[in-house]
C-alpha atoms as a PDB file:
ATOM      1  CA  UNK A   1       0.000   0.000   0.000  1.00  0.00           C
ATOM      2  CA  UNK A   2       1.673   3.809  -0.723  1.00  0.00           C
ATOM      3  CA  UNK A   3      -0.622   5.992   0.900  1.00  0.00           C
ATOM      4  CA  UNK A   4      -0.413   9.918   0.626  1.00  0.00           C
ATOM      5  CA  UNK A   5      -0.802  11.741   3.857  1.00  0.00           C
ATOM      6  CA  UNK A   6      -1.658  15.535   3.399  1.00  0.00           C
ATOM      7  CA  UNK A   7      -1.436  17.444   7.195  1.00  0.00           C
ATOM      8  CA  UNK A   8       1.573  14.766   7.861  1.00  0.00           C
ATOM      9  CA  UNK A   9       2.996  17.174  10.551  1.00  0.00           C
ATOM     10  CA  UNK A  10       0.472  18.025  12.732  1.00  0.00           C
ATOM     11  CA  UNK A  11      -0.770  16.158  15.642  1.00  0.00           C
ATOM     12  CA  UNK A  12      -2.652  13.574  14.000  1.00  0.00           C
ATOM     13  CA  UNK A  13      -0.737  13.585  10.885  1.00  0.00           C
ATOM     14  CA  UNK A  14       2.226  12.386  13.240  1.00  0.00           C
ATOM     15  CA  UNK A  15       0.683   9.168  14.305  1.00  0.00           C
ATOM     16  CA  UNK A  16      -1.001   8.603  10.994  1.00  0.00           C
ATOM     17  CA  UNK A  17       2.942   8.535   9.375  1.00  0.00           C
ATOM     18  CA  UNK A  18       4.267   6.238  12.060  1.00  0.00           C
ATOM     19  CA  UNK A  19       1.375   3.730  12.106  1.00  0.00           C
ATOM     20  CA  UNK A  20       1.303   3.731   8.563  1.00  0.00           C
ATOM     21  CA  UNK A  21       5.103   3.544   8.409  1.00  0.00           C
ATOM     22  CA  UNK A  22       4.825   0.434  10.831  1.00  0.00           C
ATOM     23  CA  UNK A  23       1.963  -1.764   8.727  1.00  0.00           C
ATOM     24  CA  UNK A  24       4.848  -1.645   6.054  1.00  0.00           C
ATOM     25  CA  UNK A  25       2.945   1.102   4.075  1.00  0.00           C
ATOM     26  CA  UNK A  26       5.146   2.918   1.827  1.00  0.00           C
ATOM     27  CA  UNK A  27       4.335   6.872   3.010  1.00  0.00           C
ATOM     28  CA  UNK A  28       4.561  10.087   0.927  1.00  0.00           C
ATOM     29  CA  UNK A  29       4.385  13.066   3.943  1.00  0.00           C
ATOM     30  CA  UNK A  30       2.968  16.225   2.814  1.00  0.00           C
ATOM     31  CA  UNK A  31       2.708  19.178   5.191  1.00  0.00           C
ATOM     32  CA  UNK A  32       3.404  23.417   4.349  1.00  0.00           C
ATOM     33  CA  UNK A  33       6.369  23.160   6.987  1.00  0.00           C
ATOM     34  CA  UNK A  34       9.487  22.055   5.331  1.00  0.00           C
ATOM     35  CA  UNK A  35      11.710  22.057   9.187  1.00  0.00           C
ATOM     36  CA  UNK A  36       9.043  19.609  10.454  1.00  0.00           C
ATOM     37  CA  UNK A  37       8.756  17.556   7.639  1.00  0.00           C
ATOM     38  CA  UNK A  38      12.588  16.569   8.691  1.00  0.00           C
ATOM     39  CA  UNK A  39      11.976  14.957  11.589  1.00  0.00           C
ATOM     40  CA  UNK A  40       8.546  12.485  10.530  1.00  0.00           C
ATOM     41  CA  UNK A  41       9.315   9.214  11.874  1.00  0.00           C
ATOM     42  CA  UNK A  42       8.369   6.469   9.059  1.00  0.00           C
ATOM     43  CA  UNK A  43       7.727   9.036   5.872  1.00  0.00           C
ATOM     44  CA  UNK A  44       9.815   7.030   2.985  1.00  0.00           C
ATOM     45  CA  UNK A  45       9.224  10.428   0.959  1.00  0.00           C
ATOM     46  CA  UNK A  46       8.304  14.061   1.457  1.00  0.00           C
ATOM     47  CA  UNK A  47       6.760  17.405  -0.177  1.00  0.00           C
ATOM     48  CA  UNK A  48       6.450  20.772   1.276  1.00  0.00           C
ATOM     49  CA  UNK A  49       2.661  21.592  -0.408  1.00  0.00           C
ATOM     50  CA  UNK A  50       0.772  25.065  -0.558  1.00  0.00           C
ATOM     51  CA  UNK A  51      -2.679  23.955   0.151  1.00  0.00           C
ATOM     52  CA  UNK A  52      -3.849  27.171  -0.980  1.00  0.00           C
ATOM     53  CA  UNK A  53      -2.648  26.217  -4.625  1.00  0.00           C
ATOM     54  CA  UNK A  54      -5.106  23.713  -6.061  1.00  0.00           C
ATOM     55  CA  UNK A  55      -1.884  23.288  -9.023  1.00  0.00           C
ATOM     56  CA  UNK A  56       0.876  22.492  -6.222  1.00  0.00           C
ATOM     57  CA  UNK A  57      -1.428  20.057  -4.743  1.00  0.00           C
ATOM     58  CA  UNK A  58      -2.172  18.044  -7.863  1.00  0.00           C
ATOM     59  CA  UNK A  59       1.798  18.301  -8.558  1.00  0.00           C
ATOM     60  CA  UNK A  60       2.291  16.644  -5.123  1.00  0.00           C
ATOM     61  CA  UNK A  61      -0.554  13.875  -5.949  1.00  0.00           C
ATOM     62  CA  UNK A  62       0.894  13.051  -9.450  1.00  0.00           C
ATOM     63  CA  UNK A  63       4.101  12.793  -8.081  1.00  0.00           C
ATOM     64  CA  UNK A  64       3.304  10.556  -5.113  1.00  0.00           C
ATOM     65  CA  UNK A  65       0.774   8.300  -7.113  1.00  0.00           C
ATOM     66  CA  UNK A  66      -0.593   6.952  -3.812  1.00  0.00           C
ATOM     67  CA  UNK A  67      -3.190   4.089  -3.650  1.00  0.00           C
ATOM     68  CA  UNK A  68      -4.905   5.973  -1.054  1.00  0.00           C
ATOM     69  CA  UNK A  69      -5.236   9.630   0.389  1.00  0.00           C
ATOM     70  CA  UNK A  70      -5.332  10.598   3.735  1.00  0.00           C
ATOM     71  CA  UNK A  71      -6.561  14.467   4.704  1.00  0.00           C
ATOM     72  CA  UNK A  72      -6.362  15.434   7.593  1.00  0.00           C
ATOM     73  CA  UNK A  73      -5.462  19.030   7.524  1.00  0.00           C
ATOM     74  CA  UNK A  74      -6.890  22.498   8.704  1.00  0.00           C
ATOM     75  CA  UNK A  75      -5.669  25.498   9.722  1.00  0.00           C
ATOM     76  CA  UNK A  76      -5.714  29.182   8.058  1.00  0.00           C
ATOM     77  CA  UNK A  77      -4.170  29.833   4.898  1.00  0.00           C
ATOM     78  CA  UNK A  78      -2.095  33.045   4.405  1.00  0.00           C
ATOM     79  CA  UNK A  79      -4.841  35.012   2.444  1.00  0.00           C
ATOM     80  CA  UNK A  80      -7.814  34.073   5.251  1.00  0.00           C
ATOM     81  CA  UNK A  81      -9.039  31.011   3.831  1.00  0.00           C
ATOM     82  CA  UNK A  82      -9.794  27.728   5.931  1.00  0.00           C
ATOM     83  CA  UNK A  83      -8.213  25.086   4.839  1.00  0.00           C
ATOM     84  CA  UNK A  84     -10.631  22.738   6.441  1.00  0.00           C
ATOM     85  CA  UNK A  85     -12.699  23.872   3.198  1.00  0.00           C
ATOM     86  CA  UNK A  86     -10.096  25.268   0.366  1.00  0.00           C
ATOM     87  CA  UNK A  87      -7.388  22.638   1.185  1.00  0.00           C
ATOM     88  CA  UNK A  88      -9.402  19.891   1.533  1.00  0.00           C
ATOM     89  CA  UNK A  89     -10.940  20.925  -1.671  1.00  0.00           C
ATOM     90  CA  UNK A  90      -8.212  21.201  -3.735  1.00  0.00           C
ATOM     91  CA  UNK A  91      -7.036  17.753  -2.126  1.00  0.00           C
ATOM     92  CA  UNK A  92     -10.188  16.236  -3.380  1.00  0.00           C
ATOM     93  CA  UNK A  93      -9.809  17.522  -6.943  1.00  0.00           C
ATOM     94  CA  UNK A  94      -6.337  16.782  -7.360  1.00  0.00           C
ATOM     95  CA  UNK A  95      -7.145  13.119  -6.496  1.00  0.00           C
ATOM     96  CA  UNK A  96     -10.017  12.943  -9.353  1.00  0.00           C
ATOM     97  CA  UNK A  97      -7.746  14.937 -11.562  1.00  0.00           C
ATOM     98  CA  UNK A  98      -4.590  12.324 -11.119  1.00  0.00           C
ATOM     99  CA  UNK A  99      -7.213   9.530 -10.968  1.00  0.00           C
ATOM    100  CA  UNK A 100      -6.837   8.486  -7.471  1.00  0.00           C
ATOM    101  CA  UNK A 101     -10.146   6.557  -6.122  1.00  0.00           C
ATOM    102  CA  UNK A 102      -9.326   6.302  -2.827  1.00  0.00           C
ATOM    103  CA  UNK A 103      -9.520   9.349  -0.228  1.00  0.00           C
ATOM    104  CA  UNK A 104     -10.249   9.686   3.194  1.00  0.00           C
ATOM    105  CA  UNK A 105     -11.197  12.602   4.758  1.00  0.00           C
ATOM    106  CA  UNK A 106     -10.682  13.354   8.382  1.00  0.00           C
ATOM    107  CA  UNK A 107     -13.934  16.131   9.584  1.00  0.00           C
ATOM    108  CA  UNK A 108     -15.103  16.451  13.012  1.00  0.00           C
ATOM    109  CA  UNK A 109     -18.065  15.614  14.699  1.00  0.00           C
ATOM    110  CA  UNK A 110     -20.818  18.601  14.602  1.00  0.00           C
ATOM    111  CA  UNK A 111     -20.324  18.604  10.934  1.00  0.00           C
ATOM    112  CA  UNK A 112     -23.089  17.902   7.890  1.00  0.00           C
ATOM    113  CA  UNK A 113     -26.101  15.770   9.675  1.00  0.00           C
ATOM    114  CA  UNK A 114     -24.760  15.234  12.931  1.00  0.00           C
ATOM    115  CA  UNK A 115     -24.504  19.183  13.774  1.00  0.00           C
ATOM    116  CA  UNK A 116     -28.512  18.546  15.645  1.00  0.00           C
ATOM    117  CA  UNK A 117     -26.507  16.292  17.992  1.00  0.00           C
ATOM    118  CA  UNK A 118     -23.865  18.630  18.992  1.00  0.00           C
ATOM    119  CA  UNK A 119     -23.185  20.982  22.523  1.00  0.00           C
ATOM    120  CA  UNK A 120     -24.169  24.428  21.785  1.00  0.00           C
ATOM    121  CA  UNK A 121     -20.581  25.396  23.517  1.00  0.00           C
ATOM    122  CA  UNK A 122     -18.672  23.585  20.747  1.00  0.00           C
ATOM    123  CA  UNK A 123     -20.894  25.291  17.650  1.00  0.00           C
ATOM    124  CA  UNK A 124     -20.228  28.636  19.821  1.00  0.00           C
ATOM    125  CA  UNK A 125     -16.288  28.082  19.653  1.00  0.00           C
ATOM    126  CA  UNK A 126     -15.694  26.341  16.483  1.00  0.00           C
ATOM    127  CA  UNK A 127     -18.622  27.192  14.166  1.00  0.00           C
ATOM    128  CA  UNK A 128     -17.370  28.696  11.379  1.00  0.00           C
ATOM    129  CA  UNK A 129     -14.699  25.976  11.074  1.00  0.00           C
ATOM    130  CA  UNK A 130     -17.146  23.390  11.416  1.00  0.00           C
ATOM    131  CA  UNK A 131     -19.071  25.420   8.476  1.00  0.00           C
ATOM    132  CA  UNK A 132     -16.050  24.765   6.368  1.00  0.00           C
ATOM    133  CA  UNK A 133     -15.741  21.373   7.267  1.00  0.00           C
ATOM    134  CA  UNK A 134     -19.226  20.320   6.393  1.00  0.00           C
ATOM    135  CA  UNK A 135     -18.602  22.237   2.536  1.00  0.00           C
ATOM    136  CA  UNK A 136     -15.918  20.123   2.555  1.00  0.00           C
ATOM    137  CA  UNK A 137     -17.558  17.279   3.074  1.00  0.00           C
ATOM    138  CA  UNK A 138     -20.155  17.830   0.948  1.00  0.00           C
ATOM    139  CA  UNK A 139     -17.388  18.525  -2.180  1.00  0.00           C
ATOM    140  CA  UNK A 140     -15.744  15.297  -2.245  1.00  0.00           C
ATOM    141  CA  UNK A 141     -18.980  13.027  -1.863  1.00  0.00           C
ATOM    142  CA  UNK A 142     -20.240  15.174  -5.075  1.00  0.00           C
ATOM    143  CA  UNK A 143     -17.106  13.459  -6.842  1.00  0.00           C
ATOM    144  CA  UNK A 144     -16.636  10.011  -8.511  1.00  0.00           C
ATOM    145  CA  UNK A 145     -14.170   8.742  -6.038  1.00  0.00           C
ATOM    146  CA  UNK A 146     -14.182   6.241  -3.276  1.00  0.00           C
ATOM    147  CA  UNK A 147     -14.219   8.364  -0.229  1.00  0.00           C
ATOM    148  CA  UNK A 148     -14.428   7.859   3.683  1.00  0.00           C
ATOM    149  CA  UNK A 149     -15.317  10.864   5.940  1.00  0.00           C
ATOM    150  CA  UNK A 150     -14.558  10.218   9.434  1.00  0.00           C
ATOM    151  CA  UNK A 151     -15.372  12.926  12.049  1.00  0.00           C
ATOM    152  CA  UNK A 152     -13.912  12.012  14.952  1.00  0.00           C
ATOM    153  CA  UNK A 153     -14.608  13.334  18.785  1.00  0.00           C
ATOM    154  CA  UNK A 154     -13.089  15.460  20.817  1.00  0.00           C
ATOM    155  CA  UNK A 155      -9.492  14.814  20.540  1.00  0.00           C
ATOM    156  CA  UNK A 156      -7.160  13.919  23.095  1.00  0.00           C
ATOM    157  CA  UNK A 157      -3.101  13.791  23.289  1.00  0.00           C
ATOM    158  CA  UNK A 158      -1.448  10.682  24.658  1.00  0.00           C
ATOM    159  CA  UNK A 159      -0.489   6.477  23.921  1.00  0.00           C
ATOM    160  CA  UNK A 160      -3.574   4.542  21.857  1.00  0.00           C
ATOM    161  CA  UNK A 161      -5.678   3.382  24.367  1.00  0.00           C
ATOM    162  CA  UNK A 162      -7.299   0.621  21.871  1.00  0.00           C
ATOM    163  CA  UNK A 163     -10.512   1.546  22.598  1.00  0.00           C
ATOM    164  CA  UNK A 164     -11.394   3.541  19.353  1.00  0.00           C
ATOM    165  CA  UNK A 165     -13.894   2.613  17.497  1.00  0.00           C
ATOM    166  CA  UNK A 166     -16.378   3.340  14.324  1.00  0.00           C
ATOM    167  CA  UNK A 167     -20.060   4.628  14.644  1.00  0.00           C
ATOM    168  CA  UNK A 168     -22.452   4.791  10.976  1.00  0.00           C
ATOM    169  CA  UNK A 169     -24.674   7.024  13.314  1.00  0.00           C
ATOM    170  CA  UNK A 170     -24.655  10.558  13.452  1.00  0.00           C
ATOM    171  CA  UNK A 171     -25.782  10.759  17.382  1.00  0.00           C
ATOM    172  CA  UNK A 172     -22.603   9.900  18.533  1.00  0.00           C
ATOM    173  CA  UNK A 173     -20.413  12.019  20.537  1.00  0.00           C
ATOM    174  CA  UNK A 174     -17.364  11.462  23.130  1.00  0.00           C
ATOM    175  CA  UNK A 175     -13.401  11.722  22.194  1.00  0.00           C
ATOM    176  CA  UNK A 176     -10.789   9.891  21.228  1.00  0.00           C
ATOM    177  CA  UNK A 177      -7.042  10.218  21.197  1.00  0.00           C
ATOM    178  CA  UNK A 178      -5.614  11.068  18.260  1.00  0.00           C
ATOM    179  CA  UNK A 179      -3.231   7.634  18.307  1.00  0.00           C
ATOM    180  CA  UNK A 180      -6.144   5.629  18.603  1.00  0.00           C
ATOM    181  CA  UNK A 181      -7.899   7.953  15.369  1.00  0.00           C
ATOM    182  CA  UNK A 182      -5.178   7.197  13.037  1.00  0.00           C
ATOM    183  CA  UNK A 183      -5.486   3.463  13.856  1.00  0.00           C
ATOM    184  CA  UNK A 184      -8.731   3.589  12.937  1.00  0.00           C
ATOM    185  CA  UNK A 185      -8.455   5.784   9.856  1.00  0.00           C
ATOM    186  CA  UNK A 186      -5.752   3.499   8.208  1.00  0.00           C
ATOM    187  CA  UNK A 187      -8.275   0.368   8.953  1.00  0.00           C
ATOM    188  CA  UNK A 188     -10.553   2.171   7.071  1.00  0.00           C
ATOM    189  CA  UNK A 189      -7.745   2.891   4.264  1.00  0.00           C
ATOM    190  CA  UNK A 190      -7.501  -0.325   3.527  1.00  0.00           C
ATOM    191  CA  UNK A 191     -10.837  -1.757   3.622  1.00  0.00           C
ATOM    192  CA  UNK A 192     -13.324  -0.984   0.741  1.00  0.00           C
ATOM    193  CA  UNK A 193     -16.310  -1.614   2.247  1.00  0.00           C
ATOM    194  CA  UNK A 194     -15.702   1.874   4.293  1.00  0.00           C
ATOM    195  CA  UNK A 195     -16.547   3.089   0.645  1.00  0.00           C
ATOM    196  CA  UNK A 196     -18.948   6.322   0.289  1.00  0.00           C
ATOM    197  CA  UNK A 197     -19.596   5.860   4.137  1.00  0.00           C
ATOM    198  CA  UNK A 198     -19.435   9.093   6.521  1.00  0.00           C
ATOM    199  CA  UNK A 199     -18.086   7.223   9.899  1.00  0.00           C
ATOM    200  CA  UNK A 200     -18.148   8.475  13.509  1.00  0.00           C
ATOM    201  CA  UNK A 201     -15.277   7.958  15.034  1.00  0.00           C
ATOM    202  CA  UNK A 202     -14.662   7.909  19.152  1.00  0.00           C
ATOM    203  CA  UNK A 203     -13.033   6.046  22.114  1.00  0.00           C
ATOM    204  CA  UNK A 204     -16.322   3.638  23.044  1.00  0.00           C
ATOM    205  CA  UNK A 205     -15.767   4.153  26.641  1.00  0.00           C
ATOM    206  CA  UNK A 206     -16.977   8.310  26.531  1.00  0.00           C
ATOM    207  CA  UNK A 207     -19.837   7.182  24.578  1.00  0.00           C
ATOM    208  CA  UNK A 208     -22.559   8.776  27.018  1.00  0.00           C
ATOM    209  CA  UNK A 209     -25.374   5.743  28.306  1.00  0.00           C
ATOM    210  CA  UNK A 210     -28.204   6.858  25.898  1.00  0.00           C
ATOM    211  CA  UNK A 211     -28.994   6.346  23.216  1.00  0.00           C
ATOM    212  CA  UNK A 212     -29.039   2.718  24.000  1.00  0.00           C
ATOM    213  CA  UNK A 213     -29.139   1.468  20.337  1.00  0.00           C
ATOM    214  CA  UNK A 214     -26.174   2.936  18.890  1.00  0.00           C
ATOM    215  CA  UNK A 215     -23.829   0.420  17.792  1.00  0.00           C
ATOM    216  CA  UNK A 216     -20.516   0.277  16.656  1.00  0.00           C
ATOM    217  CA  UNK A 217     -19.778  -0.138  12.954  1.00  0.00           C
ATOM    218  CA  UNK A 218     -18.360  -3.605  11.406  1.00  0.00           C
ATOM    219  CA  UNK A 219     -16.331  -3.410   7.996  1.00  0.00           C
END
């Protein structure tokens, strides 16, 4: 598997490299930040990548000709934009441009339809973010490829705890670390029945008591 991880440097771009890294995956690391590109632990290759340049980005997918594509950036671009929504965008495209099927898309909870199941504190704080994150979203399922959203919980520093796990309901909520997140978002890079699915993703023991019929999903 040679997977293509744009947002390699940040904090769950870090994990994603490693565990990728340690499956055996071959990993093409793409971050803005060519100092901490340096010191990834498991990227075989490497690109510094303007996410604001929808160009650059294809360059970097053409050149890495991945199986898969892993997003999981954000952040504000020099000019104002989000890149939650104009990275992610252009990360999208490039992969339909350079005929890559596979991409996986790393949201957040309170995005597209489970927003009615999120804390009013957490719209309040993050809400235009979220905004951009649920355009996003809704980009890359309007393409022919063979996406995965995951929008994982509140995220948490620290070792996987092994208790991560995948919800097909939008009700969920609770956190997850983000060691534990990239685990599950490289299961979900390699199995195709993820497919076109929009997956929860949190550590099952914050899941709160009700709803009682909310069960975890099986690929």
């Amino acid at each position: 598997m040679k997977i293509l991880i744009f947002g390699a440097t940040g904090r769950t771009g870090r994990p994603l490299v490693a565990q990728a890294a340690a499956r055996g995956w071959t990993v093409h690391a793409a971050g803005r930040d060519a100092g901490r590109l340096l010191d990834l632990v498991g990227a075989a290759e490497a690109s510094v990548v303007d996410l604001g340049d929808p160009a650059a980005v294809a360059g970097v997918v053409k050149l890495a000709a991945p199986d898969v594509i892993v997003s999981s950036v954000g952040g504000t671009l020099p000019d104002g934009r989000l890149v939650d929504e104009a990275g992610n965008d252009a990360i999208s495209d490039a992969a339909a441009r350079c005929g890559v099927r596979r991409v996986i898309q790393i949201s957040s909870l309170a995005c597209g339809d489970s927003r009615p199941f999120a804390s009013e504190r957490i719209i309040a704080a993050i809400g235009p973010v979220l905004d951009a994150k649920t355009r996003a979203e809704d980009h890359l399922r309007a393409l022919d490829l063979d996406w995965t959203i995951i929008r994982p919980g509140g995220l948490t520093e620290g070792e996987p705890t092994g208790s991560g796990a995948l919800y097909a309901d939008p009700r969920v909520h609770g956190r997850i670390a983000r060691a534990d997140l990239a685990e599950l978002t490289l299961r979900v890079a390699a199995s195709p029945a993820t497919a076109r699915l929009i997956l929860s993703a949190v550590d099952r023991t914050t899941l709160p008591a009700e709803p009682a019929d909310i069960r975890e999903f099986a690929d």
